[in-house]
Structures are given as structure tokens and as C-alpha cells.
C-alpha atoms as a PDB file:
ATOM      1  CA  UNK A   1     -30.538  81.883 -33.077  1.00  0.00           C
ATOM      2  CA  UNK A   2     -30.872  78.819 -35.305  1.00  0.00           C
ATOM      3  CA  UNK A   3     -34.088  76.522 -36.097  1.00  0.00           C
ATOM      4  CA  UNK A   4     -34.453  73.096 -36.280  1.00  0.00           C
ATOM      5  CA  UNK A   5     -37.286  70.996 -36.828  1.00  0.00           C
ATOM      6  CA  UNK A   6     -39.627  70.316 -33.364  1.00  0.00           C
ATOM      7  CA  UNK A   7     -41.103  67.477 -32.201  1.00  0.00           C
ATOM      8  CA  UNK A   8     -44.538  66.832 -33.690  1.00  0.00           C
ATOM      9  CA  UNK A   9     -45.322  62.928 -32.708  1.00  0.00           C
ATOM     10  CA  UNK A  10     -45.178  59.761 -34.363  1.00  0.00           C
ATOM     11  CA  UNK A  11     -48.286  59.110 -34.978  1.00  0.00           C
ATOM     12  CA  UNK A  12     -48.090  61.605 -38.360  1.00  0.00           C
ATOM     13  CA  UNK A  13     -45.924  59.130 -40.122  1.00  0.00           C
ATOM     14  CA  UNK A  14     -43.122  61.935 -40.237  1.00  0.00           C
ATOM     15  CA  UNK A  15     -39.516  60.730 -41.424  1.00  0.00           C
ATOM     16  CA  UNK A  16     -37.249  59.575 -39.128  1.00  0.00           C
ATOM     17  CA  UNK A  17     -35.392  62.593 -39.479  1.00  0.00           C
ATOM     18  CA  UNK A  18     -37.804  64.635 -37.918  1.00  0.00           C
ATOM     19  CA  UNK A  19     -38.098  62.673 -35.553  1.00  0.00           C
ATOM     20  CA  UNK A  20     -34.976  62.476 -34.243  1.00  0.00           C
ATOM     21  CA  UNK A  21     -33.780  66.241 -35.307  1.00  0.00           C
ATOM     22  CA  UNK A  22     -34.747  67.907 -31.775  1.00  0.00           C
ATOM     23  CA  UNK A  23     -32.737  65.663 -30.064  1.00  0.00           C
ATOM     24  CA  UNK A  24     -29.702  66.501 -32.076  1.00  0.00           C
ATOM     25  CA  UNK A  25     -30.459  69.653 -31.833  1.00  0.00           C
ATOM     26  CA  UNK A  26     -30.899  69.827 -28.325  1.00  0.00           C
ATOM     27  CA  UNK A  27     -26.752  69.388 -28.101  1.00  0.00           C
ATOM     28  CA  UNK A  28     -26.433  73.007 -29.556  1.00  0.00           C
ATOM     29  CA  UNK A  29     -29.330  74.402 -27.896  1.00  0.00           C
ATOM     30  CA  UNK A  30     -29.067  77.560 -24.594  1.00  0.00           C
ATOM     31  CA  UNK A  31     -32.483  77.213 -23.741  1.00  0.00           C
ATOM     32  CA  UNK A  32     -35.612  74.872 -24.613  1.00  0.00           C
ATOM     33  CA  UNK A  33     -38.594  75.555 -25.697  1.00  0.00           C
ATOM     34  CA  UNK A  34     -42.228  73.545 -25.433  1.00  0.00           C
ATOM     35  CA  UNK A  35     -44.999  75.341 -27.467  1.00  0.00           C
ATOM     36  CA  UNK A  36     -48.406  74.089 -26.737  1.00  0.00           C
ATOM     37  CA  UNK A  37     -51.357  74.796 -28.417  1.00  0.00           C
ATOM     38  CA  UNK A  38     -53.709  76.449 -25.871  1.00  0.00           C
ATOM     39  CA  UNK A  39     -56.464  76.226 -28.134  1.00  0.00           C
ATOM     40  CA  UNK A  40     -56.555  72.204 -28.564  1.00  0.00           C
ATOM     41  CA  UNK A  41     -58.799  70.700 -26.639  1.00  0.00           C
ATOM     42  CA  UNK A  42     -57.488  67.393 -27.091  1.00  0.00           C
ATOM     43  CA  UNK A  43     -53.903  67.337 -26.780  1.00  0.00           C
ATOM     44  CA  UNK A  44     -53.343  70.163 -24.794  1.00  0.00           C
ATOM     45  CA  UNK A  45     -53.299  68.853 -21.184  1.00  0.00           C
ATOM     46  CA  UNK A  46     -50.516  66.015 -21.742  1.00  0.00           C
ATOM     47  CA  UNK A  47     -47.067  66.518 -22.973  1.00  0.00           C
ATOM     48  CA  UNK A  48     -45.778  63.917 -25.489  1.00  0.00           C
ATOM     49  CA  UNK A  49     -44.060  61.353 -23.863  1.00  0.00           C
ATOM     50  CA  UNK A  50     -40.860  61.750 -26.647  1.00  0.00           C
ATOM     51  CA  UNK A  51     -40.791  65.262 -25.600  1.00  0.00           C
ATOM     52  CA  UNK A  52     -40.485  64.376 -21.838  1.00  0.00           C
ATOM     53  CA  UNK A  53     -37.649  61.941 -23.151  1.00  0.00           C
ATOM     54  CA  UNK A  54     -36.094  64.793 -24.671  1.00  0.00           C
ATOM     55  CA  UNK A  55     -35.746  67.325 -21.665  1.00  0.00           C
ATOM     56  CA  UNK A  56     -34.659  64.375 -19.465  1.00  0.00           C
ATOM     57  CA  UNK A  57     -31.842  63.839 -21.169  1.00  0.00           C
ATOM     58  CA  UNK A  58     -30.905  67.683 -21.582  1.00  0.00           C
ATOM     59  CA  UNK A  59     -32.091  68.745 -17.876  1.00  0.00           C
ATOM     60  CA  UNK A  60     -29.059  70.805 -17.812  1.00  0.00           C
ATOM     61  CA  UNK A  61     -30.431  72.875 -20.117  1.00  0.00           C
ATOM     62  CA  UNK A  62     -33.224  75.768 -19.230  1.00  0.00           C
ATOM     63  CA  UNK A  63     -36.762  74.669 -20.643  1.00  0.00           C
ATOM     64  CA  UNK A  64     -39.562  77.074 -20.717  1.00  0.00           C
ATOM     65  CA  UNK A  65     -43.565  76.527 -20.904  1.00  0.00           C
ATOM     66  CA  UNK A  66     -44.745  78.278 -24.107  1.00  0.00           C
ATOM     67  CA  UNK A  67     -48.639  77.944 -24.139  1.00  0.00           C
ATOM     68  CA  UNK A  68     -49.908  80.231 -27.638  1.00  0.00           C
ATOM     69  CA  UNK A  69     -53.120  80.665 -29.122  1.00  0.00           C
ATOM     70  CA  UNK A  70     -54.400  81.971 -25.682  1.00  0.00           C
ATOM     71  CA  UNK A  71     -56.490  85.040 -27.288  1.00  0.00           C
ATOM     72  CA  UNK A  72     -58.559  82.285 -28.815  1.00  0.00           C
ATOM     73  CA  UNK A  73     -59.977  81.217 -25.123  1.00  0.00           C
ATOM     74  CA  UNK A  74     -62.712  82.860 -23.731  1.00  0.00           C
ATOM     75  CA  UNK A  75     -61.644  81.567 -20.340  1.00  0.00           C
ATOM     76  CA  UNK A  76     -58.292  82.872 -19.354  1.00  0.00           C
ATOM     77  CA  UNK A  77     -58.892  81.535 -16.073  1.00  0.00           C
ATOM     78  CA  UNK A  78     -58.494  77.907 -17.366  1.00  0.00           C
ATOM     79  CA  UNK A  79     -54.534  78.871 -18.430  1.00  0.00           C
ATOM     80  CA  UNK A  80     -53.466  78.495 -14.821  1.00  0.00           C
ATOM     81  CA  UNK A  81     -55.233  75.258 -14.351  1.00  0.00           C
ATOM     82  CA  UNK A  82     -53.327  73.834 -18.148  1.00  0.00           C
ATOM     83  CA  UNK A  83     -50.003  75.308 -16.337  1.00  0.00           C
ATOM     84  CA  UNK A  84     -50.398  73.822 -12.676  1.00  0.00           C
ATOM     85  CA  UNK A  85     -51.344  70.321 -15.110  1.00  0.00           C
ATOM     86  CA  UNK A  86     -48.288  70.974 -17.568  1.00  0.00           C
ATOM     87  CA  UNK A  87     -45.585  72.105 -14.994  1.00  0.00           C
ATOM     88  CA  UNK A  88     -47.273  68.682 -12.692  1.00  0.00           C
ATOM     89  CA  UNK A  89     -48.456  71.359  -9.520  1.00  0.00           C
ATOM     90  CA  UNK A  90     -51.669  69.588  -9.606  1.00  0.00           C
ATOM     91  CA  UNK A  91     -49.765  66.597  -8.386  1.00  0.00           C
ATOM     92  CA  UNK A  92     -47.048  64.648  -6.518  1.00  0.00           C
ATOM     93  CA  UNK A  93     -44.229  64.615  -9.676  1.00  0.00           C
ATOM     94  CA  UNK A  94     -41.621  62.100 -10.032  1.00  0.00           C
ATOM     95  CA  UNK A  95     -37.840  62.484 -11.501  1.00  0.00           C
ATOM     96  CA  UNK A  96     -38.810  58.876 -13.448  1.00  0.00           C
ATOM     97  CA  UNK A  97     -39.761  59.156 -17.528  1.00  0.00           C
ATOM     98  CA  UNK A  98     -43.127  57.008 -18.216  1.00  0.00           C
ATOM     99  CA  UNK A  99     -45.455  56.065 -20.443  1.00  0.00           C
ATOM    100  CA  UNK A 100     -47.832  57.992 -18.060  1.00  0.00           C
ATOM    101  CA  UNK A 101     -46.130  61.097 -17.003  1.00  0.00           C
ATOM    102  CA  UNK A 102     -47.845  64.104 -18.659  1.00  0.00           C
ATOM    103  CA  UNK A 103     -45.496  66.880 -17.576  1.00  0.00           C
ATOM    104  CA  UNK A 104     -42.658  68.498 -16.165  1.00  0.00           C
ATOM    105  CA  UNK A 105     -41.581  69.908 -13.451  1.00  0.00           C
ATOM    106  CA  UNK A 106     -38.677  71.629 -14.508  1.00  0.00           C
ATOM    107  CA  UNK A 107     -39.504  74.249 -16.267  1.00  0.00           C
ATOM    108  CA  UNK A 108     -37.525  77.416 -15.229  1.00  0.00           C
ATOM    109  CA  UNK A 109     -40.584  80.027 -17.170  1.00  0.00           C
ATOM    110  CA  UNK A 110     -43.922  79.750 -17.902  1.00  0.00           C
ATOM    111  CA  UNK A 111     -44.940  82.036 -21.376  1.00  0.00           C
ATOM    112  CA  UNK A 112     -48.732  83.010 -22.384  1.00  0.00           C
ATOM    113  CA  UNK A 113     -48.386  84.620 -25.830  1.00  0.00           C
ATOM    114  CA  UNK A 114     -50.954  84.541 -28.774  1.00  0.00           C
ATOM    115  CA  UNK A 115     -48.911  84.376 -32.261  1.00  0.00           C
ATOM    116  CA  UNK A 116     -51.827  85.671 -34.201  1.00  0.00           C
ATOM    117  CA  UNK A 117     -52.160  89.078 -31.774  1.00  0.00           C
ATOM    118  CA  UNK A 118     -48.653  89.701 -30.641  1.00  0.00           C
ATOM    119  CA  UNK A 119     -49.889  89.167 -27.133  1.00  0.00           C
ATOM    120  CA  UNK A 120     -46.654  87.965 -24.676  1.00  0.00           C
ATOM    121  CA  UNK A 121     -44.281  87.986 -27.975  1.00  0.00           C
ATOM    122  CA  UNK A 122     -42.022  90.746 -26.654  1.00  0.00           C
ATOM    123  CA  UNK A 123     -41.415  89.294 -23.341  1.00  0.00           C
ATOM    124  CA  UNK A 124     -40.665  85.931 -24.587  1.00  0.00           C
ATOM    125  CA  UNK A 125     -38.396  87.728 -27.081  1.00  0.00           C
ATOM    126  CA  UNK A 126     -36.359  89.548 -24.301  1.00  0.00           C
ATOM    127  CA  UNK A 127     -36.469  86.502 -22.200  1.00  0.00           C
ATOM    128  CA  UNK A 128     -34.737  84.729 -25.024  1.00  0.00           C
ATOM    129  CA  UNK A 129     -32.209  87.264 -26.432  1.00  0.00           C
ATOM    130  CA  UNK A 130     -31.174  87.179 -22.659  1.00  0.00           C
ATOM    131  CA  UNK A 131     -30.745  83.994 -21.905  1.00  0.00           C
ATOM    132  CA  UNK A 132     -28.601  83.335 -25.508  1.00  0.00           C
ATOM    133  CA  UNK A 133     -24.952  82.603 -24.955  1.00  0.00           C
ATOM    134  CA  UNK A 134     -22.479  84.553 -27.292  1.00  0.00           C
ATOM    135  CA  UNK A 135     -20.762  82.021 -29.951  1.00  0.00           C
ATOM    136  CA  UNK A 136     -19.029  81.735 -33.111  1.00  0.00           C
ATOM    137  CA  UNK A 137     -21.450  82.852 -36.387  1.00  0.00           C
ATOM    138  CA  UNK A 138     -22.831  80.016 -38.097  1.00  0.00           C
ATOM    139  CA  UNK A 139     -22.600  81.480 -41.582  1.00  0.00           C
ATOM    140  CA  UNK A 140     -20.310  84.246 -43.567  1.00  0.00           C
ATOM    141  CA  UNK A 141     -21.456  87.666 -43.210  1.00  0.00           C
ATOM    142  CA  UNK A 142     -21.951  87.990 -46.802  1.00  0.00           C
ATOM    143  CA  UNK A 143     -23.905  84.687 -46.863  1.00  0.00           C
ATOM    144  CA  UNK A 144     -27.864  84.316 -46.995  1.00  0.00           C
ATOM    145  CA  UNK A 145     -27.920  81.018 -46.416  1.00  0.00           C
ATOM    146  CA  UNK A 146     -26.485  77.435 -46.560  1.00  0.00           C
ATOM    147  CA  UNK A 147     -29.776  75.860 -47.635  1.00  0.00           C
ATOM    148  CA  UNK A 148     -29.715  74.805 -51.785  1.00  0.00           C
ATOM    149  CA  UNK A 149     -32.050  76.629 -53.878  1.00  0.00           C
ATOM    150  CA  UNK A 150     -34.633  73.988 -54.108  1.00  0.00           C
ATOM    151  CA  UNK A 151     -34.774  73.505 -50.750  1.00  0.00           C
ATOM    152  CA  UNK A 152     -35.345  76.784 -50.065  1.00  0.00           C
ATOM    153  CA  UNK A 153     -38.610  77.182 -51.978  1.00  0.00           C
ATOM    154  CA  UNK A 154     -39.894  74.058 -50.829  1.00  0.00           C
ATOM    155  CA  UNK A 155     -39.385  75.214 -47.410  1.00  0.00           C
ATOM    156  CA  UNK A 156     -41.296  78.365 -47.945  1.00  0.00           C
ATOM    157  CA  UNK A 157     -43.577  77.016 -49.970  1.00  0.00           C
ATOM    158  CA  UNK A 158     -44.389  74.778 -47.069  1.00  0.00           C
ATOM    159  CA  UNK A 159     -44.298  77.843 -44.508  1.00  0.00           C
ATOM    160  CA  UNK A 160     -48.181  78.969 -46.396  1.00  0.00           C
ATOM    161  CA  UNK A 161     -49.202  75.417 -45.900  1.00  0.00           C
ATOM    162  CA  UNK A 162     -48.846  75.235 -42.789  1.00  0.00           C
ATOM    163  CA  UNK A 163     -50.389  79.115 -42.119  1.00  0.00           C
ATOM    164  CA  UNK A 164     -53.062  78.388 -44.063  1.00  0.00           C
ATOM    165  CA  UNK A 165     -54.149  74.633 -43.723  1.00  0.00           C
ATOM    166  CA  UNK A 166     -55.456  73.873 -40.429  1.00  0.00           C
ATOM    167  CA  UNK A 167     -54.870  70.799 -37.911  1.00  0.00           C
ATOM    168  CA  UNK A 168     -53.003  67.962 -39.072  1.00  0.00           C
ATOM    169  CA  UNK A 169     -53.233  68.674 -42.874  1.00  0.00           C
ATOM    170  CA  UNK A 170     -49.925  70.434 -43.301  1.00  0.00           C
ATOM    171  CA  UNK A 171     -47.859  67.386 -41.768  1.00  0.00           C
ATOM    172  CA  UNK A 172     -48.845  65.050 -43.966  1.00  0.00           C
ATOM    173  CA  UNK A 173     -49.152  66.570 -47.501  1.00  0.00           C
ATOM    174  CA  UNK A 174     -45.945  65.946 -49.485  1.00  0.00           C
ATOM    175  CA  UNK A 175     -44.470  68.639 -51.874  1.00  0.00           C
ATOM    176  CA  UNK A 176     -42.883  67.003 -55.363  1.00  0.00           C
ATOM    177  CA  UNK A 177     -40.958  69.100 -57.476  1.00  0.00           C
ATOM    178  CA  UNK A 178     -42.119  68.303 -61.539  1.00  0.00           C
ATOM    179  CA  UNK A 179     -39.936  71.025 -63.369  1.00  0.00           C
ATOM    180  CA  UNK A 180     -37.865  73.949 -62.991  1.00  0.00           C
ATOM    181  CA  UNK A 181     -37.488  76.564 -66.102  1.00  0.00           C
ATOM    182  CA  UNK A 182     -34.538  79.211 -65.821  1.00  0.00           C
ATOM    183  CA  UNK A 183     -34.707  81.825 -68.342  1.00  0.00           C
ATOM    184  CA  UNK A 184     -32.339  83.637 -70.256  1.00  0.00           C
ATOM    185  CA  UNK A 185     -33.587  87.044 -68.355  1.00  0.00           C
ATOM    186  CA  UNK A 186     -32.682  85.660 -64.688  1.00  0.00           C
ATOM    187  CA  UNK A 187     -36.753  84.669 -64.007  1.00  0.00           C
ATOM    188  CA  UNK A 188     -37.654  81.208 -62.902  1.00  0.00           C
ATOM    189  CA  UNK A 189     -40.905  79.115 -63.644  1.00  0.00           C
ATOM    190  CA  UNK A 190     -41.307  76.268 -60.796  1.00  0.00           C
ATOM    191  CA  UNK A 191     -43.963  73.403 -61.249  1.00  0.00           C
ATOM    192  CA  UNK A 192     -44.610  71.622 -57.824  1.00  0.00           C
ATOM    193  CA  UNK A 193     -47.069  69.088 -56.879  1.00  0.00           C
ATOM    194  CA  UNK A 194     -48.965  69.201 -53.651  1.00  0.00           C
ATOM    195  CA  UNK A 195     -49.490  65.597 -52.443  1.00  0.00           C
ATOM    196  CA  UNK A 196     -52.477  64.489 -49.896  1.00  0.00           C
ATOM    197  CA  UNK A 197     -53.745  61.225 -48.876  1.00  0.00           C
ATOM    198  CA  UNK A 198     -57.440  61.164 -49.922  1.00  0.00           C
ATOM    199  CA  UNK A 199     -59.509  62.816 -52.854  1.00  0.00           C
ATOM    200  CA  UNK A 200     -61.531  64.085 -50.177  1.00  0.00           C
ATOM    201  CA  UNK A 201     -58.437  66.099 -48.592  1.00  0.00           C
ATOM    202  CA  UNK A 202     -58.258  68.445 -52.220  1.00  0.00           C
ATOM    203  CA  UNK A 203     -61.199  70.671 -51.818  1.00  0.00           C
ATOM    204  CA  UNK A 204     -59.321  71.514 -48.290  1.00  0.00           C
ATOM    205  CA  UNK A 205     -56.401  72.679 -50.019  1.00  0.00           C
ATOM    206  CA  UNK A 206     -57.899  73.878 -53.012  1.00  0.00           C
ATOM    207  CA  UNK A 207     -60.672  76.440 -51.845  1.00  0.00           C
ATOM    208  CA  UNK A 208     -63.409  77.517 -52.803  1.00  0.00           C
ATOM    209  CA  UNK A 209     -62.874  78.834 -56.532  1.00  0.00           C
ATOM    210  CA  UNK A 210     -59.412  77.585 -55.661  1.00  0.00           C
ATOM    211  CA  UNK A 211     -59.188  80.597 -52.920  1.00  0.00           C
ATOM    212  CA  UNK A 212     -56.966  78.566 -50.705  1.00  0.00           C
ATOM    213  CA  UNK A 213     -54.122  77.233 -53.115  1.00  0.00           C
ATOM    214  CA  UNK A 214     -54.216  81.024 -54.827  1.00  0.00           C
ATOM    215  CA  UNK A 215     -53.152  82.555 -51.848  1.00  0.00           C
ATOM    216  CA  UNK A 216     -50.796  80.209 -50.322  1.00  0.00           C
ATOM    217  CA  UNK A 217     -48.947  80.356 -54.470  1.00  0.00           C
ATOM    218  CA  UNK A 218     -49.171  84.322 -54.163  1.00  0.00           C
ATOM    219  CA  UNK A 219     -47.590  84.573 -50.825  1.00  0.00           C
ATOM    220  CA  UNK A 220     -45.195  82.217 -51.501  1.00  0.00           C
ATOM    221  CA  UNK A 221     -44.303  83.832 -54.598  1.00  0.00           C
ATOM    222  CA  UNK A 222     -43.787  87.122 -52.933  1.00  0.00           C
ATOM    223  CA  UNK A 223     -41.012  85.904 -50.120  1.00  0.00           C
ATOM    224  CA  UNK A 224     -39.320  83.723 -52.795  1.00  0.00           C
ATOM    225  CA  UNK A 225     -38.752  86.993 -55.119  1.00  0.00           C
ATOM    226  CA  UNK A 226     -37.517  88.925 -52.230  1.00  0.00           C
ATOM    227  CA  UNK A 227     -35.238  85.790 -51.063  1.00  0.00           C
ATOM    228  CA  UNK A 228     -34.120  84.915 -54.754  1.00  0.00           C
ATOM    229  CA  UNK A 229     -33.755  88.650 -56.306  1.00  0.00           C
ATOM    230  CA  UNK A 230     -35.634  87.491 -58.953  1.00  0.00           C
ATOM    231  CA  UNK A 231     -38.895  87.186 -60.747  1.00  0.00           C
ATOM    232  CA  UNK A 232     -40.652  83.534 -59.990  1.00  0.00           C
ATOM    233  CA  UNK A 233     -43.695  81.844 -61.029  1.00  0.00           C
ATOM    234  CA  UNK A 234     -45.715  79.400 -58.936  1.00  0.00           C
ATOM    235  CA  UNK A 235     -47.765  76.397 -60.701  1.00  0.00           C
ATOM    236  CA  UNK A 236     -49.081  74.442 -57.777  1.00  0.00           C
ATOM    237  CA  UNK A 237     -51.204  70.708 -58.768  1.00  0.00           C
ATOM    238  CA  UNK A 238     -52.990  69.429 -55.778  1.00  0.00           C
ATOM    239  CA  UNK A 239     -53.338  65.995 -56.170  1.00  0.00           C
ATOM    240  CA  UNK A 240     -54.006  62.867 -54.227  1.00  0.00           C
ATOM    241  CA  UNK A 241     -51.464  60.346 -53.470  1.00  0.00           C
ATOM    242  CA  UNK A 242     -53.639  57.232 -55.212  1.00  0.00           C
ATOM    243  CA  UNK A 243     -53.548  59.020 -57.963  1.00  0.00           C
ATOM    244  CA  UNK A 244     -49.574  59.761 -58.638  1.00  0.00           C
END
């Protein structure tokens, strides 16, 4: 299976590139997924209008109707009203992309699966692994991965942001790499700022006690020495962009 970047909206200010990522993406892609946060009362009834775009133009491919967070609603009964709105049951649907069509017919699957519990993992799993078409490996058996070094801890670095900053937060913080110390015994010091918009956005990231930022550096420092086969240390300086 491979990962790309999904489709998180405009309206975040992302880079083009991640904007435009899931289409390319799309062009190597078996099967399509949607993941919608169950749990967000404000976003979850409509599908992005970019992400309509996208299965249009790739309605050759099978798209399935992820809907997660679902152990986090008290009533389940309101899931099959969000599909029948999603999947466009609720009324007459047309083949035509707009600026007004909030779903899609399509969809071969419907999925109700909570992350955080493991509920409706396993048969989204098995629906996958069965639906993936055999094809030449990506990488060399013998290598981890094609991603550089930096990259690599930025990216998992980023992983605990997004795990343990809530809503929007995550998207828009920037990570800046400051300095880099190899030593002579194979262990690596890494200095990284963590950039947000507003003063008032630090405290969120920080913690209490700096509870937050701890964690998210300890974690992070954990996968990296398992990834790296080495010994790392984490120095993370929340800041605010005004400020840099």
C-alpha cells in the first residue's frame, strides 16, 4: 500500500502541493478512500466540493465511505441518516460536479470504524487487502525507505502533532529545522522550531507545565530511535510566527 497526502481544503492555506497530491495520486491508486469525521458537527454532512472533483475524474476507480470517530456519538442512529446524506439517498442525485453537490453516489462501500477503539478496523482492513491489485514493489527489499533523513523526522515529528493537537491546529503550525548535531558515538541532537500563528495558539501546544509539547518530544523520540537505530534527542521551541 502506499500513502500520499489527502485532501484537507483550501481554506487552511496548505501548499499547493498538498493540494494537488491526491489527484496525482489518484493515477496509482486500486481503490479510494473518503474519511469523514463522524464526530464534526460542522463539516460532516457535506463533502468538499475538490473532493467530489476528484472522484469524478477517477470514477473508474472503486471509492468507499469511511465515516470514523463513530464511538464518540451517543446516537448511532444518526450514522444512517450522515450516510443516506453522504452517499445523496436522501435525494434525487445528479452525474453533474457543482458548487452545491454535497455527495456521491458512487460509492461501492460504506465503512463505520472508530480509530481510537478499533471498532470496524478489521473489516475495512480485509476489505482493502482484497480489493489491492498485485504490482511491482516500490522499494528494494533491503530498503527502509526513500524519504531523506530530515524528512523523515519532520514527518514523525508531525505524526504527535497531529495526535495530540486537536481541530485545525496541526495544519497550520509549521516545523523549522534550527540545528542538527551528529556525534562521534552515532547519537544525534535535533533542534526544531514549532511555528503557530498567534501568541495565543502556544499555551495550546505547550501544556500545562509544558505537558503537551513533553509528550509529543517523548513519543517522537521513541519511533525516531527505533526508525534511525540510534540514540536522538528532541529540543522542541514553540514559537509564534510574528515573532520569527
Amino acid at each position: 500500500m502506499s500513502k500520499y497526502p489527502t485532501h484537507v481544503g483550501s481554506r487552511l492555506g496548505l501548499s499547493r502541493a498538498m493540494m494537488t497530491d491526491p489527484y496525482h495520486s489518484c493515477m496509482e491508486a486500486d481503490i479510494v478512500l473518503v474519511l469523514v469525521d463522524a464526530a464534526n458537527k460542522w463539516l460532516r454532512e457535506t463533502l468538499d466540493y475538490q473532493i467530489i472533483k476528484m472522484l469524478q475524474q477517477n470514477v473508474h476507480l472503486p471509492s468507499l465511505l469511511v465515516l470514523n470517530k463513530v464511538d464518540k456519538l451517543k446516537d448511532k442512529s444518526y450514522l444512517l441518516h450522515l450516510t443516506d446524506l453522504l452517499t445523496g439517498r436522501e435525494e434525487q442525485s445528479s452525474d453533474v460536479v457543482s458548487d452545491h453537490m454535497i455527495h456521491w453516489k458512487h460509492f461501492s462501500d460504506v465503512f463505520m470504524i472508530s480509530a481510537l477503539t478499533g471498532d470496524g478496523v478489521d473489516g475495512l482492513r480485509q476489505h482493502l487487502l482484497s480489493h489491492c491489485q498485485p504490482g511491482e514493489w516500490m522499494l528494494d527489499a533491503a530498503q527502509y525507505t526513500d524519504t531523506p533523513t530530515q524528512s523523515l523526522v519532520e514527518d514523525m515529528i508531525r505524526e504527535k502533532l497531529y495526535i495530540h493537537l486537536d481541530q485545525e491546529l496541526p495544519y497550520i503550525i509549521r516545523q523549522e529545522n534550527v540545528l542538527w548535531e551528529e556525534y562521534a558515538d552515532g547519537s544525534l541532537s535535533i533542534y526544531q522550531n514549532v511555528i503557530c500563528e498567534k501568541d495565543s495558539q502556544k499555551p495550546i501546544i505547550i501544556g500545562r507545565d509544558g505537558a503537551v509539547i513533553k509528550t509529543i518530544a517523548s513519543e517522537a523520540v521513541s519511533d525516531l530511535e527505533k526508525a534511525l537505530g540510534r540514540s536522538i534527542k528532541l529540543f522542541l521551541y514553540v514559537k509564534a510566527r510574528k515573532h520569527i
